[in-house]
N, C-alpha and C. Protein backbone atom coordinates (compact mmCIF):
# COMPACT_ATOMS: atom_id res chain seq x y z
N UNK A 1 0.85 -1.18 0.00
CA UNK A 1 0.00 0.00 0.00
C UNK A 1 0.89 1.24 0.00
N UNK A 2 0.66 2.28 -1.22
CA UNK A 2 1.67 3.68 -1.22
C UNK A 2 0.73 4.68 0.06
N UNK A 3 1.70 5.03 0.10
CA UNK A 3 1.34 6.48 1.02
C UNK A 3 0.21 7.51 0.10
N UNK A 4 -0.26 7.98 0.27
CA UNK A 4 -1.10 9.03 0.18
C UNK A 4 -1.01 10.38 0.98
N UNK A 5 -0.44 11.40 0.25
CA UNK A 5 -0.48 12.63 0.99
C UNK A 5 -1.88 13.34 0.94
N UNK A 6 -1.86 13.92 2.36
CA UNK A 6 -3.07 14.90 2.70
C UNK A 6 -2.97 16.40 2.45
N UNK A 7 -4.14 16.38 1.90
CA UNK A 7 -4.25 18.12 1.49
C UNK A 7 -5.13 18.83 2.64
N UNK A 8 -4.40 20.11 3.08
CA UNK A 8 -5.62 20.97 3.90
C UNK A 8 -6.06 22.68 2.84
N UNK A 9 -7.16 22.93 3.02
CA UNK A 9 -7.11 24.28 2.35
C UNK A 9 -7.87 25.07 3.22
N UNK A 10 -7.00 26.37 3.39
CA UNK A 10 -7.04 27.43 4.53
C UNK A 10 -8.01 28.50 3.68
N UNK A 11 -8.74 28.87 4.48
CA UNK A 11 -9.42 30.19 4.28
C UNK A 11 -9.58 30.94 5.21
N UNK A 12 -8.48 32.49 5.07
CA UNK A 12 -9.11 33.33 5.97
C UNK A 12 -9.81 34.21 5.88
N UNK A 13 -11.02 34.50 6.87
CA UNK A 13 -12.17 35.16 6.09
C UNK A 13 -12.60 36.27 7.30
N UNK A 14 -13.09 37.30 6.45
CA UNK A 14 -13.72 38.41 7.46
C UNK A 14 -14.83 38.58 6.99
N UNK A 15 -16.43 39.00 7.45
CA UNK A 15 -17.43 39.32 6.53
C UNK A 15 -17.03 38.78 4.78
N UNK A 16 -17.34 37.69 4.87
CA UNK A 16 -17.30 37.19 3.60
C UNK A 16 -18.84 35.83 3.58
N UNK A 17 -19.80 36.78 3.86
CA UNK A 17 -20.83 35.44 3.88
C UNK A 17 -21.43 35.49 2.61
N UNK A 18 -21.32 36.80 1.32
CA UNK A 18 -21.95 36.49 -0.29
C UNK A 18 -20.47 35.45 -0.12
N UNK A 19 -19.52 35.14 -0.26
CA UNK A 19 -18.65 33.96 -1.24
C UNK A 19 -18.41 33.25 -0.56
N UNK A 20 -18.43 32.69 0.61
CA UNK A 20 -17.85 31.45 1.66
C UNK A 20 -18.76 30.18 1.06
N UNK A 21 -19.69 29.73 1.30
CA UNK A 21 -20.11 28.61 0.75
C UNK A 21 -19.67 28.40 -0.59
N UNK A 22 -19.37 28.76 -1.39
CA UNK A 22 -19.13 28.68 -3.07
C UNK A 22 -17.89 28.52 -2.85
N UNK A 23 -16.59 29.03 -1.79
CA UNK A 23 -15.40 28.67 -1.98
C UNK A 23 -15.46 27.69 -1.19
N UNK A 24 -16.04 27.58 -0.43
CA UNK A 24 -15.63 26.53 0.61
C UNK A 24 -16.39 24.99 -0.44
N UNK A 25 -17.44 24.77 -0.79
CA UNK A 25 -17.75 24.01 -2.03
C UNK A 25 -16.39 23.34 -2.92
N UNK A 26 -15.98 24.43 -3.73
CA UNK A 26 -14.94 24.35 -4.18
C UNK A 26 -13.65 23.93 -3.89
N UNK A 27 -13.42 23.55 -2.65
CA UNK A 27 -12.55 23.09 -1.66
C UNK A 27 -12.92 21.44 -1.23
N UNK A 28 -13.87 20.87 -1.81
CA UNK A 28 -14.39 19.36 -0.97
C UNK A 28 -12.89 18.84 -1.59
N UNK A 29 -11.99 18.73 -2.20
CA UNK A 29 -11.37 17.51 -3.06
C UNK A 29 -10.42 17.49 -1.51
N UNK A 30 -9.87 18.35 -0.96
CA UNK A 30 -8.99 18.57 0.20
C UNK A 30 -9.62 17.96 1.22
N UNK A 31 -8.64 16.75 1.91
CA UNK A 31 -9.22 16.15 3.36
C UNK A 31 -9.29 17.46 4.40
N UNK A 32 -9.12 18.52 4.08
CA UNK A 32 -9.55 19.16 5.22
C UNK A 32 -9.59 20.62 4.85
N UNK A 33 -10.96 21.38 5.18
CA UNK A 33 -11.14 22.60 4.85
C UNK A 33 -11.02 23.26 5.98
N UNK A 34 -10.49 24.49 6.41
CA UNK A 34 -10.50 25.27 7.86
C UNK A 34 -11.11 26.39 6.70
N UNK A 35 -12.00 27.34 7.75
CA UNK A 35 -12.15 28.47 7.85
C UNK A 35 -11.67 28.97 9.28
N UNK A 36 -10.85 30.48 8.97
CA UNK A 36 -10.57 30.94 10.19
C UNK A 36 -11.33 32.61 10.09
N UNK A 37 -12.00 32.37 10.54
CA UNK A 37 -13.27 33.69 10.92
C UNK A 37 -12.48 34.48 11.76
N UNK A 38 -12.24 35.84 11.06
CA UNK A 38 -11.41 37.13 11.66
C UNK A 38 -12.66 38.30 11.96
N UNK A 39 -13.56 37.85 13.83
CA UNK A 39 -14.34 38.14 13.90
C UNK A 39 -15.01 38.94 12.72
N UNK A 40 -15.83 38.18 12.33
CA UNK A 40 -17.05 38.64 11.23
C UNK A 40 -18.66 39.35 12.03
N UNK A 41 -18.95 40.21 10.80
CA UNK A 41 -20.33 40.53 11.64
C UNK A 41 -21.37 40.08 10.89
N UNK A 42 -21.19 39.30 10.08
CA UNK A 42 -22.13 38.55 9.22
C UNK A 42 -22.63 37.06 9.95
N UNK A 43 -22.71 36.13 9.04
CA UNK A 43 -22.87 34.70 8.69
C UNK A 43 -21.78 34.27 8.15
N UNK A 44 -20.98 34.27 8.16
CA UNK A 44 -19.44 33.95 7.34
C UNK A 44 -19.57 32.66 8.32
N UNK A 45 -19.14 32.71 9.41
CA UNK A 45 -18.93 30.75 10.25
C UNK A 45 -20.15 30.19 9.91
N UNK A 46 -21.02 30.74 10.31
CA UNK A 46 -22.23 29.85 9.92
C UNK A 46 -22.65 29.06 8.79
N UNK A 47 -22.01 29.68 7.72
CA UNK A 47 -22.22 29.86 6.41
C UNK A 47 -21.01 28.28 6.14
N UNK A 48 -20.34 28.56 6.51
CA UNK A 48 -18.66 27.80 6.39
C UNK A 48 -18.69 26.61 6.69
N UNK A 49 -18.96 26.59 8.06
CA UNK A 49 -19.98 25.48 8.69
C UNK A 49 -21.18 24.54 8.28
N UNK A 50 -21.90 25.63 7.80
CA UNK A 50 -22.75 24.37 6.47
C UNK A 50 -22.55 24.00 5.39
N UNK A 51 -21.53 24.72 4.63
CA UNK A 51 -20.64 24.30 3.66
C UNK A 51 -20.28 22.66 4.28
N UNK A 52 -19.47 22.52 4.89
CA UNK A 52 -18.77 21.16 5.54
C UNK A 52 -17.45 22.30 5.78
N UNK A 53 -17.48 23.40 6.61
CA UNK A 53 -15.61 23.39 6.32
C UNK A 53 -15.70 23.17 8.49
N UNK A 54 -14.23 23.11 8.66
CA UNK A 54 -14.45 23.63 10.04
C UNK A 54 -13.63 24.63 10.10
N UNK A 55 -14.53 25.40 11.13
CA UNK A 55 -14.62 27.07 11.53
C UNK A 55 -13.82 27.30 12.43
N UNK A 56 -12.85 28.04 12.69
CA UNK A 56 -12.25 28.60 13.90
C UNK A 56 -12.23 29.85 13.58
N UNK A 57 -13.83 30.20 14.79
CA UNK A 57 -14.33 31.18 15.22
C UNK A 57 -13.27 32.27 15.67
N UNK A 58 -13.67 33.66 15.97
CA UNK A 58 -13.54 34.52 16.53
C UNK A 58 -11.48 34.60 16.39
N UNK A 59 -11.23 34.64 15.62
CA UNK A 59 -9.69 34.18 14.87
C UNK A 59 -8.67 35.62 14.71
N UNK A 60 -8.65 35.76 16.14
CA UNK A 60 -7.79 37.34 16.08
C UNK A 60 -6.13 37.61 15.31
N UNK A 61 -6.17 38.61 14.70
CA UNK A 61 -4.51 38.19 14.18
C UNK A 61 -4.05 39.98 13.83
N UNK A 62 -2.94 40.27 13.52
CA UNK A 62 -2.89 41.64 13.45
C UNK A 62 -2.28 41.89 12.33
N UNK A 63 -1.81 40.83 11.32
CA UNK A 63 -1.67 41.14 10.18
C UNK A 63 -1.67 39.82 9.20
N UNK A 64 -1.30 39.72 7.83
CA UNK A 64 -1.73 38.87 6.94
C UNK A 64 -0.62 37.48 7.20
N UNK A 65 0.53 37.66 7.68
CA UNK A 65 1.68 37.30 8.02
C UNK A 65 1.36 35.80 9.39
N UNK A 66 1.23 36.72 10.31
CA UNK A 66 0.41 36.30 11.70
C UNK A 66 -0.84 35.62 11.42
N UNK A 67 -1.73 35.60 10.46
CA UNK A 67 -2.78 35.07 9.95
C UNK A 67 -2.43 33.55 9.47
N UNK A 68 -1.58 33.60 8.65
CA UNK A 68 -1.49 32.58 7.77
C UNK A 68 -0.26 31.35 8.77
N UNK A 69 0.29 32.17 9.64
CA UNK A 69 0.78 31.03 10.38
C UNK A 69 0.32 30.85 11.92
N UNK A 70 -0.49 31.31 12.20
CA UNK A 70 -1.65 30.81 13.15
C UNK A 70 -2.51 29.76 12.42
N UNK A 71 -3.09 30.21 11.17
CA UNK A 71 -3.88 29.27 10.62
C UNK A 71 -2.90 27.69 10.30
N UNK A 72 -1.97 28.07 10.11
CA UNK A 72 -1.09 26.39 9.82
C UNK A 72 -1.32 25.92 11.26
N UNK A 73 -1.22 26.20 12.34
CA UNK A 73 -1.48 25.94 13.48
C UNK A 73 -3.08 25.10 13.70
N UNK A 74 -3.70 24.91 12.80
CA UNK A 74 -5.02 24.39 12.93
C UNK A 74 -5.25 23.54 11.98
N UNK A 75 -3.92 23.15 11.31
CA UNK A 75 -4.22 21.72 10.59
C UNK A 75 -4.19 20.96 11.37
N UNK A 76 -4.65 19.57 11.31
CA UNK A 76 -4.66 18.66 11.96
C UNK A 76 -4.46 17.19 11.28
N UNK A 77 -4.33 17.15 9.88
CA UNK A 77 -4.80 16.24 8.97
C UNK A 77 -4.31 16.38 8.03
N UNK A 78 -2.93 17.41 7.54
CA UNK A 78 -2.40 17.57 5.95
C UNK A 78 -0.88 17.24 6.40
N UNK A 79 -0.43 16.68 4.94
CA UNK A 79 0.97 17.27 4.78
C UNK A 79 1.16 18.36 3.93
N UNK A 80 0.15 18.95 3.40
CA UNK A 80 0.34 20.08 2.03
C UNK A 80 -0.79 20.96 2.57
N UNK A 81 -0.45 22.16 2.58
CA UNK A 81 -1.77 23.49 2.46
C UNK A 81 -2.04 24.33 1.67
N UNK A 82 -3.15 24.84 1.45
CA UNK A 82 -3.28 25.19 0.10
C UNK A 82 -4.45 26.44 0.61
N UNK A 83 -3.66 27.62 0.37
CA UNK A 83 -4.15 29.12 1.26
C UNK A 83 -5.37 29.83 -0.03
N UNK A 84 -6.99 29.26 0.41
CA UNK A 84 -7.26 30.11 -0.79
C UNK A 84 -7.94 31.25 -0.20
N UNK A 85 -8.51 32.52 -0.70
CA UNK A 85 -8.93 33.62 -0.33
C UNK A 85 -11.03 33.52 -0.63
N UNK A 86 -11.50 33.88 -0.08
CA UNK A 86 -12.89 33.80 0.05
C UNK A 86 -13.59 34.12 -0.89
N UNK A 87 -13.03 34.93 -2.40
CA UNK A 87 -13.61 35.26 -2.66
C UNK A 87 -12.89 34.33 -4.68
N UNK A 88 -11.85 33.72 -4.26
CA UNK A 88 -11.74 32.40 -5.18
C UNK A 88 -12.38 31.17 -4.90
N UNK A 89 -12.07 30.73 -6.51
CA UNK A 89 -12.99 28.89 -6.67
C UNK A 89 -11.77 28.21 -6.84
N UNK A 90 -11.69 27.04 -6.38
CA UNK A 90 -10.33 26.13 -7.18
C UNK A 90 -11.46 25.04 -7.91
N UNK A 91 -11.31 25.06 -9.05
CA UNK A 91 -11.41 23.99 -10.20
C UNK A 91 -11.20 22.75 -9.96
N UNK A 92 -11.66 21.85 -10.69
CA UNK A 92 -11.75 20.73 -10.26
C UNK A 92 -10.13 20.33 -11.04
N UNK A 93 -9.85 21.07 -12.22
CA UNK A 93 -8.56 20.92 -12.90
C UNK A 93 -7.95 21.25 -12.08
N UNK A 94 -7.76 22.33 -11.23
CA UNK A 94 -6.81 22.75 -10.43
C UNK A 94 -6.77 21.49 -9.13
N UNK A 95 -7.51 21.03 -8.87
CA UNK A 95 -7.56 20.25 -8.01
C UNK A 95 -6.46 18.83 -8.25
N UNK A 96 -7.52 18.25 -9.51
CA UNK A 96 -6.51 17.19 -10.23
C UNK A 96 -4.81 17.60 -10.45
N UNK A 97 -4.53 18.84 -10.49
CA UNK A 97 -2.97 19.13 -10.66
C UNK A 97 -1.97 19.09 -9.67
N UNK A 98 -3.01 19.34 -8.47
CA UNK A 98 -2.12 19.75 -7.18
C UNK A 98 -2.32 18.23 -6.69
N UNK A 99 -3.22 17.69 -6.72
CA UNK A 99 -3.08 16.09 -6.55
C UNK A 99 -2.56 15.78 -7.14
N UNK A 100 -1.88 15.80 -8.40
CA UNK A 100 -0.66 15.22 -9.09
C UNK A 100 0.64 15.63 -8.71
N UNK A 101 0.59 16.56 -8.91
CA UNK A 101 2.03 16.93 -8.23
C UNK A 101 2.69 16.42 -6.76
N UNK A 102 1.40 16.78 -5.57
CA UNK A 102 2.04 16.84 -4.86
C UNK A 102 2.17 14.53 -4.61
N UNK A 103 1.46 13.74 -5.54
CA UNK A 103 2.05 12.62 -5.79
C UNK A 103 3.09 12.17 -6.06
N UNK A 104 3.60 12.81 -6.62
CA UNK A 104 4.68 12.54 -7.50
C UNK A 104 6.12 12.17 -7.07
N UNK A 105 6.87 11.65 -6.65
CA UNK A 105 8.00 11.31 -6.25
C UNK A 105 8.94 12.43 -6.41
């Protein structure tokens, strides 16, 4: 039996409840979706949450830097992460590529 690497895909989101379900959608091919909710005053977790992603609520950070490596801090389940923004789709091509690659010997 080969190994199989795990994909996680990060989203950090502020008031983003028009595009969170549609990216987070776009994200099923990845064993693991995080949303990290940078207190929102919307539906953005809620929203994320019924998508299938999991939410880490109330996600304080003070810049984009500090964001993105707090959020590596909440994988639990990848060897690869894959940082998309709330208001992109990843393709199902894009999907198939980064699963190839990151196969690949």
């Amino acid at each position: 039996m080969s190994y199989q690497p795990r994909e996680a895909a990060i989203v950090i989101a502020k008031n983003e409840a028009h595009h969170i379900a549609d990216c987070v959608a776009s994200l099923r091919w990845a064993d693991e979706v995080i949303v990290c909710d940078n207190f929102s005053e919307d539906d953005t977790a809620a929203l994320a949450q019924q998508a299938g992603a999991r939410v880490v609520a109330r996600y304080p950070h003070q810049d984009f830097a500090q964001a993105h490596n707090l959020a590596l801090e909440m994988v639990t389940k990848a060897d690869w992460v894959f940082f998309v923004d709330a208001d992109e789709r990843a393709t199902l091509e894009l999907a198939e590529e980064i699963k190839g690659i990151i196969t690949r010997d």
